[in-house]
Protein backbone atom coordinates (compact mmCIF):
# COMPACT_ATOMS: atom_id res chain seq x y z
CA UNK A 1 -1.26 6.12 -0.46
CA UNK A 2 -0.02 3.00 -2.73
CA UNK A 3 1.74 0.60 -0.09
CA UNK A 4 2.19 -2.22 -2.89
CA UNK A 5 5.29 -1.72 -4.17
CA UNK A 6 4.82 -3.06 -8.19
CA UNK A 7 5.28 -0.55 -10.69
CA UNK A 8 1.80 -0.76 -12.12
CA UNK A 9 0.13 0.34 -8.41
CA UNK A 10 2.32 3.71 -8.39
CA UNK A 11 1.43 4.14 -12.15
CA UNK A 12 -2.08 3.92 -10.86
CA UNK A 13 -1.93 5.43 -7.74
CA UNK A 14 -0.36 8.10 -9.79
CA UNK A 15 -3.09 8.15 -12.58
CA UNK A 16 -5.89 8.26 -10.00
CA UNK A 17 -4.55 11.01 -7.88
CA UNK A 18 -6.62 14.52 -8.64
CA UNK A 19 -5.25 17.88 -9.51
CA UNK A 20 -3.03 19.10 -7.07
CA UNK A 21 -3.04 15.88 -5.04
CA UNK A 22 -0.43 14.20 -3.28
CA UNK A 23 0.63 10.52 -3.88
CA UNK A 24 2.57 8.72 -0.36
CA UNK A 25 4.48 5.85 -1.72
CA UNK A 26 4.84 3.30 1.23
CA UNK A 27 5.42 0.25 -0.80
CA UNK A 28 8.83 -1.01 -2.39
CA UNK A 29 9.33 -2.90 -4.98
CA UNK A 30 13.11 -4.26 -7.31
CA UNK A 31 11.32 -3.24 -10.31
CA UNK A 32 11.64 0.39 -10.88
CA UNK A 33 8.44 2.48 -11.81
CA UNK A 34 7.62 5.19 -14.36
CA UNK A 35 4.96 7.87 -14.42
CA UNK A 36 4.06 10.17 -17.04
CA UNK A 37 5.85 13.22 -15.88
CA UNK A 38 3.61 15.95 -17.62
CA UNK A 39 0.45 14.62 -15.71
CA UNK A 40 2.15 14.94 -12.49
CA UNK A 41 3.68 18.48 -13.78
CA UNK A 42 0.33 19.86 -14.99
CA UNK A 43 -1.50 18.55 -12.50
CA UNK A 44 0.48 19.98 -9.67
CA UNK A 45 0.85 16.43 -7.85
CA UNK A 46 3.08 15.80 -5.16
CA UNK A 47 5.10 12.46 -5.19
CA UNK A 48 6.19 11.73 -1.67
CA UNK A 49 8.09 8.80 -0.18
CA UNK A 50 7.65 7.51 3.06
CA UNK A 51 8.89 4.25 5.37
CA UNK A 52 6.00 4.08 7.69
CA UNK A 53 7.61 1.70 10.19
CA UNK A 54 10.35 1.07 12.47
CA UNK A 55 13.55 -1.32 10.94
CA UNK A 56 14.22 -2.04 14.75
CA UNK A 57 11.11 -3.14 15.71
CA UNK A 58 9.36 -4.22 13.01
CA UNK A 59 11.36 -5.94 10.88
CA UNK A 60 12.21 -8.01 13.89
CA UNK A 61 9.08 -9.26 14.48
CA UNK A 62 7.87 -9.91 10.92
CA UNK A 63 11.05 -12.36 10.49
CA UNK A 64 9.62 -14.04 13.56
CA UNK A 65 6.24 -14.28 12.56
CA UNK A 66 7.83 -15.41 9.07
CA UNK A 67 10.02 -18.04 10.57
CA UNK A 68 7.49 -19.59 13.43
CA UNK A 69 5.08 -20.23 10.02
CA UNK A 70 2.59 -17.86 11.75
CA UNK A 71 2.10 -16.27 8.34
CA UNK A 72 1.39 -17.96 5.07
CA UNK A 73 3.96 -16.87 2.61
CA UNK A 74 2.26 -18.43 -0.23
CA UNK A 75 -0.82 -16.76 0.10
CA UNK A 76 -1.09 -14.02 2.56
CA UNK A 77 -4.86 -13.99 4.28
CA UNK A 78 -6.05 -10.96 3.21
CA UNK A 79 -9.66 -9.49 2.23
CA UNK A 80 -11.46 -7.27 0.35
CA UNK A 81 -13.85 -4.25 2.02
CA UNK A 82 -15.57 -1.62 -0.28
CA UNK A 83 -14.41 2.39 -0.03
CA UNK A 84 -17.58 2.96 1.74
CA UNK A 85 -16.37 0.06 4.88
CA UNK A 86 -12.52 0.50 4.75
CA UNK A 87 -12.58 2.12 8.00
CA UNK A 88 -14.83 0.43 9.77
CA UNK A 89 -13.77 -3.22 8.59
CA UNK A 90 -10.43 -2.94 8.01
CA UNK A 91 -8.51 -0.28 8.43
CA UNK A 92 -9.77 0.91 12.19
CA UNK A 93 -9.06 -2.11 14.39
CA UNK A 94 -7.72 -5.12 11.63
CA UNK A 95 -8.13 -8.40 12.64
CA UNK A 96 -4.99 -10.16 13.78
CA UNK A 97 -5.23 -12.92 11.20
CA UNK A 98 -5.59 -10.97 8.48
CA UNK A 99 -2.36 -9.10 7.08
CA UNK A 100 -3.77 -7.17 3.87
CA UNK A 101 -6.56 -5.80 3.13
CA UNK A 102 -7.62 -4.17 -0.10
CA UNK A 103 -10.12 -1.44 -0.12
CA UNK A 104 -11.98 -1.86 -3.65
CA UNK A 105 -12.67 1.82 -4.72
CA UNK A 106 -14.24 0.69 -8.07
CA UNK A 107 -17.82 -1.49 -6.52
């Protein structure tokens, strides 16, 4: 899943993705993205699109949040957990003050 948005993160969500995979795209972005069509031809990947949330509902509340200053524009808190913790620090029960967090899948 690439919930980013920039170009380069779908490039590399789309580079990283094995044989036969399937790549959700949650994040969007103004700057449209290119991929190299013959790896995702060859390697019988699936590109699939997806808005994971609720305009209604959401959207609502993150202008609120946005407007009562309850979250840093300038630098979102966010952290960084290892592939081997993303579940269990992060992605299970997140922390209310933290808004991102990036699973390293390279350490």
């Amino acid at each position: 899943m690439e919930s980013a948005g920039p170009a380069a993160a779908v490039e590399s969500a789309l580079s990283l993705c094995r044989r036969g995979g399937s790549v959700v795209l949650l994040g969007v972005s103004p700057e449209p993205a290119t991929f190299p069509t013959l790896d995702v031809v060859l390697g019988e990947k699936r590109v699939v699109g997806s808005a994971s949330h609720r305009w209604d509902t959401d959207l609502r509340a993150a202008v609120a949040l946005l407007h009562g200053g309850r979250i840093r524009v300038d630098r979102p808190p966010t952290r960084t957990v290892p592939l081997s913790q993303a579940v269990s620090r992060g992605l299970a029960d997140p922390p209310p003050d933290i808004v991102k967090t990036i699973v390293d899948v390279v350490s």
